[in-house]
PDB file of N, CA and C in Angstrom:
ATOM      1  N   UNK A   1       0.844  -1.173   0.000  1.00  0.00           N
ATOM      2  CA  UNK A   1       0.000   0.000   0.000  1.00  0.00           C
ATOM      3  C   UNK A   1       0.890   1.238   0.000  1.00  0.00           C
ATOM      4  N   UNK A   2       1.062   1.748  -1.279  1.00  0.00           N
ATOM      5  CA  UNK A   2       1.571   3.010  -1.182  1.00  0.00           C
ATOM      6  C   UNK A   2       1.502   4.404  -0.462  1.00  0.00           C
ATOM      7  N   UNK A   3      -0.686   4.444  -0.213  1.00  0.00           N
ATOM      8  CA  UNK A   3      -0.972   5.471   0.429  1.00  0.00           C
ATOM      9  C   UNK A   3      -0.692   6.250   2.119  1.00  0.00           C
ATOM     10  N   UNK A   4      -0.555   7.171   2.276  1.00  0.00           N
ATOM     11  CA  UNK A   4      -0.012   7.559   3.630  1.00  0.00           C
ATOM     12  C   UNK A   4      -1.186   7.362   4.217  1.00  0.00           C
ATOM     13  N   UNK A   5      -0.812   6.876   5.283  1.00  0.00           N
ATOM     14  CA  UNK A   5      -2.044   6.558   6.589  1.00  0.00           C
ATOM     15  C   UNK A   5      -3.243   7.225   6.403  1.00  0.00           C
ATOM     16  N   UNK A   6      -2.191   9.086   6.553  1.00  0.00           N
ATOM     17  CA  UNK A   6      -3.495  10.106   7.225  1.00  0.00           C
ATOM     18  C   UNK A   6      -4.177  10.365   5.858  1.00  0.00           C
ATOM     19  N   UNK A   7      -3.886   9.760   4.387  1.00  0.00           N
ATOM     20  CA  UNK A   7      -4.383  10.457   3.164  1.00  0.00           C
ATOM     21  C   UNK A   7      -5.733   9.578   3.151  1.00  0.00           C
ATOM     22  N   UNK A   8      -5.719   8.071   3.960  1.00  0.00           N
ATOM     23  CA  UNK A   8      -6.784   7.615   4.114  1.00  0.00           C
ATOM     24  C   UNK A   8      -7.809   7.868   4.767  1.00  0.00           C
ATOM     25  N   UNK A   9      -6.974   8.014   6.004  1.00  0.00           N
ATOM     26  CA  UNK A   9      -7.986   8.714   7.140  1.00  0.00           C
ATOM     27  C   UNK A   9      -8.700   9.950   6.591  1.00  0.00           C
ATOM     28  N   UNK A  10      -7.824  10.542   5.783  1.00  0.00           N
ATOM     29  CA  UNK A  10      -9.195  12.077   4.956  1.00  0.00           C
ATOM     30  C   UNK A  10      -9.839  11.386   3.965  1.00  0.00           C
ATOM     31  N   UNK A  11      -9.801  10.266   3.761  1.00  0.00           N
ATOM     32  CA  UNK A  11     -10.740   9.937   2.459  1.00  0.00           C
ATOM     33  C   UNK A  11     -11.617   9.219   3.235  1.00  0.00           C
ATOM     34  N   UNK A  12     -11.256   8.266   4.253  1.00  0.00           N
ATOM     35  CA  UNK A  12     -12.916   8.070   5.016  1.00  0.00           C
ATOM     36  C   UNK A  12     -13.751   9.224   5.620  1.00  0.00           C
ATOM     37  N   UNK A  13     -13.440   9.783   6.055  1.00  0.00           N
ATOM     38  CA  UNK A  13     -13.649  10.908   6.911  1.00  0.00           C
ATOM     39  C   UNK A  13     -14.221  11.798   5.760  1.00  0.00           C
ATOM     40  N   UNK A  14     -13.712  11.929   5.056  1.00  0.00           N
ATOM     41  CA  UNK A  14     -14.808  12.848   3.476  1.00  0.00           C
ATOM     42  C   UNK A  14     -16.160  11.450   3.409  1.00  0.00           C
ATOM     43  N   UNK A  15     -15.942  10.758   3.224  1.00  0.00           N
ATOM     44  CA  UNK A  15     -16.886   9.631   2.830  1.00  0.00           C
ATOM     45  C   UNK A  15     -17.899   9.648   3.943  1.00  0.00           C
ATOM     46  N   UNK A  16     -17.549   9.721   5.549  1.00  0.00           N
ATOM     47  CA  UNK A  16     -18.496   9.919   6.559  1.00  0.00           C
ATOM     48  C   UNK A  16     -19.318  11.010   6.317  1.00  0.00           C
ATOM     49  N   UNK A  17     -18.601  12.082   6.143  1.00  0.00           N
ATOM     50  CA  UNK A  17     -19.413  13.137   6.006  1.00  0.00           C
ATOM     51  C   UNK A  17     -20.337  13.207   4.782  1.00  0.00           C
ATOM     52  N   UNK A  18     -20.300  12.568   3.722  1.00  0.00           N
ATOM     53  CA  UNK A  18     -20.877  12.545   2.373  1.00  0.00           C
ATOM     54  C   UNK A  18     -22.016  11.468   2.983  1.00  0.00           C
ATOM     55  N   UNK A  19     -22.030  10.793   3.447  1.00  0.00           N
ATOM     56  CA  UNK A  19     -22.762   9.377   3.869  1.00  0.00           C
ATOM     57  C   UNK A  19     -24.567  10.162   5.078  1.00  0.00           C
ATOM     58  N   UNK A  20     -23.610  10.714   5.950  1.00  0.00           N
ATOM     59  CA  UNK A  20     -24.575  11.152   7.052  1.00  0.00           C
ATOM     60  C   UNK A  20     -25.606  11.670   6.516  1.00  0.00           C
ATOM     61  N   UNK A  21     -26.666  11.387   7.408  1.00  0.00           N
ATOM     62  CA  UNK A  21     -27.777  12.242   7.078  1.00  0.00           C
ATOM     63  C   UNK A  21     -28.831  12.898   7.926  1.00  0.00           C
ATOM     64  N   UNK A  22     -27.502  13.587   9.181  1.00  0.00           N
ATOM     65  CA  UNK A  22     -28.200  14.293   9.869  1.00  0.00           C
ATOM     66  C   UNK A  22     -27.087  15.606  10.052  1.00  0.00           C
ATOM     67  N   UNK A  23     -28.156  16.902  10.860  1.00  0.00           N
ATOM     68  CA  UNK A  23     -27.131  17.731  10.949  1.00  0.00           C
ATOM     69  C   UNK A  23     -25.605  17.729  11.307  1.00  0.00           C
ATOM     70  N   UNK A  24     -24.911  18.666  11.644  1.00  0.00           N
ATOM     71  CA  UNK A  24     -23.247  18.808  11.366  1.00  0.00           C
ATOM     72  C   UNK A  24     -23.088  18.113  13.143  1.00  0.00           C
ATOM     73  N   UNK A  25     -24.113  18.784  13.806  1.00  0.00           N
ATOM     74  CA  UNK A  25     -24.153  19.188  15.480  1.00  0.00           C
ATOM     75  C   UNK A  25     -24.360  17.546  15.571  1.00  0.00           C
ATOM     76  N   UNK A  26     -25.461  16.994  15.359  1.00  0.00           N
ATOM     77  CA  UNK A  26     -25.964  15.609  15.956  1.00  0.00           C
ATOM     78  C   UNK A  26     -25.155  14.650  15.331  1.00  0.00           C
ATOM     79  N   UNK A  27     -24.507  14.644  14.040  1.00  0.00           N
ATOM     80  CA  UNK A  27     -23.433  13.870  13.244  1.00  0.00           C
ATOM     81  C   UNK A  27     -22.599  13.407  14.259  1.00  0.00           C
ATOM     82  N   UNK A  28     -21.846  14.803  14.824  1.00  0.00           N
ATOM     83  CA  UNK A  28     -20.395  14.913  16.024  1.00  0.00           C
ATOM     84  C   UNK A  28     -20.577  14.556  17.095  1.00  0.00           C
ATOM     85  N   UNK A  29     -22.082  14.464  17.566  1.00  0.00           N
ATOM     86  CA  UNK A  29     -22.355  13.979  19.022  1.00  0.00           C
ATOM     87  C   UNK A  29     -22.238  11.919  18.766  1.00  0.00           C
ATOM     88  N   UNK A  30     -22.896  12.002  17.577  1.00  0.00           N
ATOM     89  CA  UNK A  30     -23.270  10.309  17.773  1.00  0.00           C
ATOM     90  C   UNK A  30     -21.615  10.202  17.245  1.00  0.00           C
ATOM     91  N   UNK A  31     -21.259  10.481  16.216  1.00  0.00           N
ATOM     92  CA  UNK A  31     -19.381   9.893  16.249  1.00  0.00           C
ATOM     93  C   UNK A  31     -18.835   9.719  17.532  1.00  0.00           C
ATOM     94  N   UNK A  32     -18.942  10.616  18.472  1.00  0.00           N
ATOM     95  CA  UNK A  32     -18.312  10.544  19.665  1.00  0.00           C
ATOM     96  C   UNK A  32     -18.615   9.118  20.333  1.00  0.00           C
ATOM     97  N   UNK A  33     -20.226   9.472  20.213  1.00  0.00           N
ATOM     98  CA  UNK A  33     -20.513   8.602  20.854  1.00  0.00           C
ATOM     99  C   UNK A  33     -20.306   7.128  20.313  1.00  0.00           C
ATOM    100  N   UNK A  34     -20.174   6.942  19.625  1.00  0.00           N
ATOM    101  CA  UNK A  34     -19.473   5.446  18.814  1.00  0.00           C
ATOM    102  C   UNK A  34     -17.917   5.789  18.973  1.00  0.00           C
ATOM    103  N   UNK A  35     -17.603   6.305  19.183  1.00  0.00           N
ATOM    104  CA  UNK A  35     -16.277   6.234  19.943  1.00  0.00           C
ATOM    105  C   UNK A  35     -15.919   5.655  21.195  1.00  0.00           C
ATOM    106  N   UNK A  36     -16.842   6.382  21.670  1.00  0.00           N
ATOM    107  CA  UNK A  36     -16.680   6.113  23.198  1.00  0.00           C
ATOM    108  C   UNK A  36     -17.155   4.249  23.009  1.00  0.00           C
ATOM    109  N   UNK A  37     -17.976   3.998  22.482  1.00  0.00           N
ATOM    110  CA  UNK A  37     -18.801   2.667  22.486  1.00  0.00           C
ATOM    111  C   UNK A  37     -17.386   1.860  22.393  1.00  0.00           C
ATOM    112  N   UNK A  38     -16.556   2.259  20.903  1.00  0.00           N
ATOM    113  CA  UNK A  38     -15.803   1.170  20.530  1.00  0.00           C
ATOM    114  C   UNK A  38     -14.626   1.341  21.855  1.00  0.00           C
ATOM    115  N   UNK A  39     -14.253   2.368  22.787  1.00  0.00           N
ATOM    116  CA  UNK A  39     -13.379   2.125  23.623  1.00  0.00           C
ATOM    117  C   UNK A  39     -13.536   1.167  24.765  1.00  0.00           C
ATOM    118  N   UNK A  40     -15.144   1.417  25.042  1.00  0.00           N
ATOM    119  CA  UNK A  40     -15.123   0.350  25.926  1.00  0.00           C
ATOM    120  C   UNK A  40     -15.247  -0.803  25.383  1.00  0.00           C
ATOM    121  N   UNK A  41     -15.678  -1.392  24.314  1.00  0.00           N
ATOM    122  CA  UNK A  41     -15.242  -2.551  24.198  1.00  0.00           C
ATOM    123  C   UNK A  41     -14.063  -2.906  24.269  1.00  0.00           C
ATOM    124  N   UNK A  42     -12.776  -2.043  23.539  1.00  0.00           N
ATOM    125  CA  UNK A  42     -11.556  -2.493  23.744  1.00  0.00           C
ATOM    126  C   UNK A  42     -11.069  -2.734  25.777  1.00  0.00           C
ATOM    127  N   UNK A  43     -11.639  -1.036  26.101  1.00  0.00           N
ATOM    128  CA  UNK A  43     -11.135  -1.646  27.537  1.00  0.00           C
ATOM    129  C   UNK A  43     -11.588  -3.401  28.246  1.00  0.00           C
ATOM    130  N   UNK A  44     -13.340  -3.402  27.902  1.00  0.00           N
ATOM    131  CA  UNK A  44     -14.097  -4.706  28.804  1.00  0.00           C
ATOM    132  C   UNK A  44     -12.557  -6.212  28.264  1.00  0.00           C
ATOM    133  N   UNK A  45     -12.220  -5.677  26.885  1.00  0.00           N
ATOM    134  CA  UNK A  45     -11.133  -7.077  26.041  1.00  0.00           C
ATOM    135  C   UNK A  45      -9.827  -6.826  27.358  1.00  0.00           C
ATOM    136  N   UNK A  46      -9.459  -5.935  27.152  1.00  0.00           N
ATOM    137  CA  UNK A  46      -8.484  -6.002  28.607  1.00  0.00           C
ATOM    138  C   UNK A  46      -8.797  -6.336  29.582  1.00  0.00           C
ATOM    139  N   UNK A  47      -9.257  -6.093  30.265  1.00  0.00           N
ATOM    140  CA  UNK A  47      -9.867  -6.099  31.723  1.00  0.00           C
ATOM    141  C   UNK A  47     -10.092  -7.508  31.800  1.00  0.00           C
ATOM    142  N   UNK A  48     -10.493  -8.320  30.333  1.00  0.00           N
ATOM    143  CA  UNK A  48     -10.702  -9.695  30.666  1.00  0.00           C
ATOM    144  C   UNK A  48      -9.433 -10.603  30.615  1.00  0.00           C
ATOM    145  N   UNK A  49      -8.696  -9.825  29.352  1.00  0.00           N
ATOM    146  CA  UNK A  49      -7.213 -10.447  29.391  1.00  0.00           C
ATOM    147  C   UNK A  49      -6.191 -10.438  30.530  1.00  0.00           C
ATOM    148  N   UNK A  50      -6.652  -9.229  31.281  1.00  0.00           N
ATOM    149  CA  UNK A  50      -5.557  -9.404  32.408  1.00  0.00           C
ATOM    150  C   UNK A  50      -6.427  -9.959  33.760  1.00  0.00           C
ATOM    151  N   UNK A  51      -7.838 -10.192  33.492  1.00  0.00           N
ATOM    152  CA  UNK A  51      -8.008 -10.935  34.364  1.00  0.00           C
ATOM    153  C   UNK A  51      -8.756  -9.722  35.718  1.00  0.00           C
ATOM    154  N   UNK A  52      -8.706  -8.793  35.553  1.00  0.00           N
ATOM    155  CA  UNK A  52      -8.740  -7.455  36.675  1.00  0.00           C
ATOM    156  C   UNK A  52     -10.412  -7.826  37.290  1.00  0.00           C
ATOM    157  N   UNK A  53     -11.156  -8.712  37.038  1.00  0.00           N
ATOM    158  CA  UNK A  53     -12.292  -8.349  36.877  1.00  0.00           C
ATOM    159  C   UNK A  53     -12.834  -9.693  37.832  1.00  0.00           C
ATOM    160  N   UNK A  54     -12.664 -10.014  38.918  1.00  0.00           N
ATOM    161  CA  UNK A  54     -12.578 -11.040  40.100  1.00  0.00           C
ATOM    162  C   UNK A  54     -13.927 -12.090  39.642  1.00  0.00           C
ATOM    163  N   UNK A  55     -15.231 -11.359  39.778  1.00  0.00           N
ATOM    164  CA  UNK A  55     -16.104 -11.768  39.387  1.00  0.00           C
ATOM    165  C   UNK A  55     -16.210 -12.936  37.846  1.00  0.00           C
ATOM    166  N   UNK A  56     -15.464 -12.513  36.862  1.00  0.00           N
ATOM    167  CA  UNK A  56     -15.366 -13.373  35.266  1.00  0.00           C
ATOM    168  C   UNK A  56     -14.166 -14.160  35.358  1.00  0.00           C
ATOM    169  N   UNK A  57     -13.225 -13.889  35.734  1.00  0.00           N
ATOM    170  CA  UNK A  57     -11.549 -14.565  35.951  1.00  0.00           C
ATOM    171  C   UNK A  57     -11.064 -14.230  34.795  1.00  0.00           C
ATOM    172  N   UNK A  58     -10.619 -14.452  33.692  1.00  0.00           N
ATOM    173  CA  UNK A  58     -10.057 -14.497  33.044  1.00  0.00           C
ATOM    174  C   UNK A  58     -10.958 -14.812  31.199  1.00  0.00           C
ATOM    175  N   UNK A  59     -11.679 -14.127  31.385  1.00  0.00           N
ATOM    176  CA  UNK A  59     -13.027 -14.402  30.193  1.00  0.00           C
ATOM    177  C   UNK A  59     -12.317 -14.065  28.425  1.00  0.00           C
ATOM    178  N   UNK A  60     -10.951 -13.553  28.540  1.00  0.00           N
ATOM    179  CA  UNK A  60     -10.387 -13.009  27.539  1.00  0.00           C
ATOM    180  C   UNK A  60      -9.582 -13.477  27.193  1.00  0.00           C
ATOM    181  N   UNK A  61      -8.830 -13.233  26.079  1.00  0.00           N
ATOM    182  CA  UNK A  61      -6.813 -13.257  25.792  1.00  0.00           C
ATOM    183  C   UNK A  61      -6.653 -12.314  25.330  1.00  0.00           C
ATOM    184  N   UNK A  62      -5.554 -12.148  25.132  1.00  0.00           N
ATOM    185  CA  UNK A  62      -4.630 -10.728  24.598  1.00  0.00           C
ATOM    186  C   UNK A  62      -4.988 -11.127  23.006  1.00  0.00           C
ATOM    187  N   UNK A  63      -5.267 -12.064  22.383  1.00  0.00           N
ATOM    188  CA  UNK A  63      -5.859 -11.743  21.439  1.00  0.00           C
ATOM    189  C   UNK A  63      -6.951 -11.352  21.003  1.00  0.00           C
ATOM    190  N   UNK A  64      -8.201 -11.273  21.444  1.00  0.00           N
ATOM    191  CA  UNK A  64      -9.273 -10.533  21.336  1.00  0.00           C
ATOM    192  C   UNK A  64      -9.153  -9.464  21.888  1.00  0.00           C
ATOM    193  N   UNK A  65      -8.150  -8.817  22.222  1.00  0.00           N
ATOM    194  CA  UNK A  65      -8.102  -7.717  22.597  1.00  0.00           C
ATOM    195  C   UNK A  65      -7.182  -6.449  21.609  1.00  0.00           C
ATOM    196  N   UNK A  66      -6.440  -7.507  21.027  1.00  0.00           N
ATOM    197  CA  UNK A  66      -5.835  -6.773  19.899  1.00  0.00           C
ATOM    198  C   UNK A  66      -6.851  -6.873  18.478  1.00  0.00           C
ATOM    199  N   UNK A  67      -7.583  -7.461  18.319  1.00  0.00           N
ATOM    200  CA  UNK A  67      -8.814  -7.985  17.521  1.00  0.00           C
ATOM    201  C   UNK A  67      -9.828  -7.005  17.823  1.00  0.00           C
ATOM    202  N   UNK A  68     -10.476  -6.566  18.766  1.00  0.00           N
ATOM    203  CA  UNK A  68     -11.320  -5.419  18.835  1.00  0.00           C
ATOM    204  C   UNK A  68     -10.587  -4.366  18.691  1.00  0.00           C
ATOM    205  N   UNK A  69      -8.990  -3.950  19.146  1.00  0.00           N
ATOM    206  CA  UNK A  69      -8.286  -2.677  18.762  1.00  0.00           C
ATOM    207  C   UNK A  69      -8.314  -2.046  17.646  1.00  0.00           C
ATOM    208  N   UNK A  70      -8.024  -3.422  16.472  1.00  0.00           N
ATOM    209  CA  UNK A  70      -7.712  -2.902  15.196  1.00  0.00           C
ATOM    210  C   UNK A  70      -8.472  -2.111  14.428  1.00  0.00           C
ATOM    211  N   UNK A  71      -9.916  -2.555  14.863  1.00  0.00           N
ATOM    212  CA  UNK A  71     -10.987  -1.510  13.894  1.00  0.00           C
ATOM    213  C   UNK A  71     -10.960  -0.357  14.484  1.00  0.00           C
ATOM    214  N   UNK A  72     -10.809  -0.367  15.862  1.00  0.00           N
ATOM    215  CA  UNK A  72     -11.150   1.275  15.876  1.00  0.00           C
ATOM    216  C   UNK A  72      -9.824   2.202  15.451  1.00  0.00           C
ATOM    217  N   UNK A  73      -8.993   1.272  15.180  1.00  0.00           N
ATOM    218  CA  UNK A  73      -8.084   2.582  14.236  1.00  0.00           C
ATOM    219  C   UNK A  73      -8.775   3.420  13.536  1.00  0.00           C
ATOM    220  N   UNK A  74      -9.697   2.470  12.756  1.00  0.00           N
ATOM    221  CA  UNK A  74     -10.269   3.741  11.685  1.00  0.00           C
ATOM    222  C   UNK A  74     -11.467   4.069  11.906  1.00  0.00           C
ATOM    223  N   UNK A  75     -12.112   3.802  12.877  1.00  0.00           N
ATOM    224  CA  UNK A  75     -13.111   4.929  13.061  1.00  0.00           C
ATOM    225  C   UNK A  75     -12.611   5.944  14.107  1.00  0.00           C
TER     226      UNK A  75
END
């Protein structure tokens, strides 16, 4: 892949915005908010990989945790 990272990241990011079909204001609130969504999933993948979570023991691996990481690169 020849293209630079961030030349992608502006070509999804043009494509989000071409896609939406609500105002500029409620667009930026729900992105966030699917942000926030995809972090906690990545955190709940830790928390299970290292086990922190007394109640589940160990419900994870460090590979599903690098497995939910990867997508939210790009959103």
């Amino acid at each position: 892949m020849n293209t630079h990272p961030w030349d992608t990241v502006d070509h999804l990011h043009a494509w989000l915005d071409s896609a939406t079909g609500v105002p500029p204001e409620q667009d930026l609130l729900l992105r966030m908010l699917k942000l926030s969504e995809e972090v906690g999933e990545v955190s709940r993948a830790v928390i299970g990989a290292t086990g922190q979570n007394p109640r589940k023991g160990v419900p994870d691996r460090w590979r599903n945790a690098s497995v939910r990481r990867c997508p939210r690169q790009v959103h």
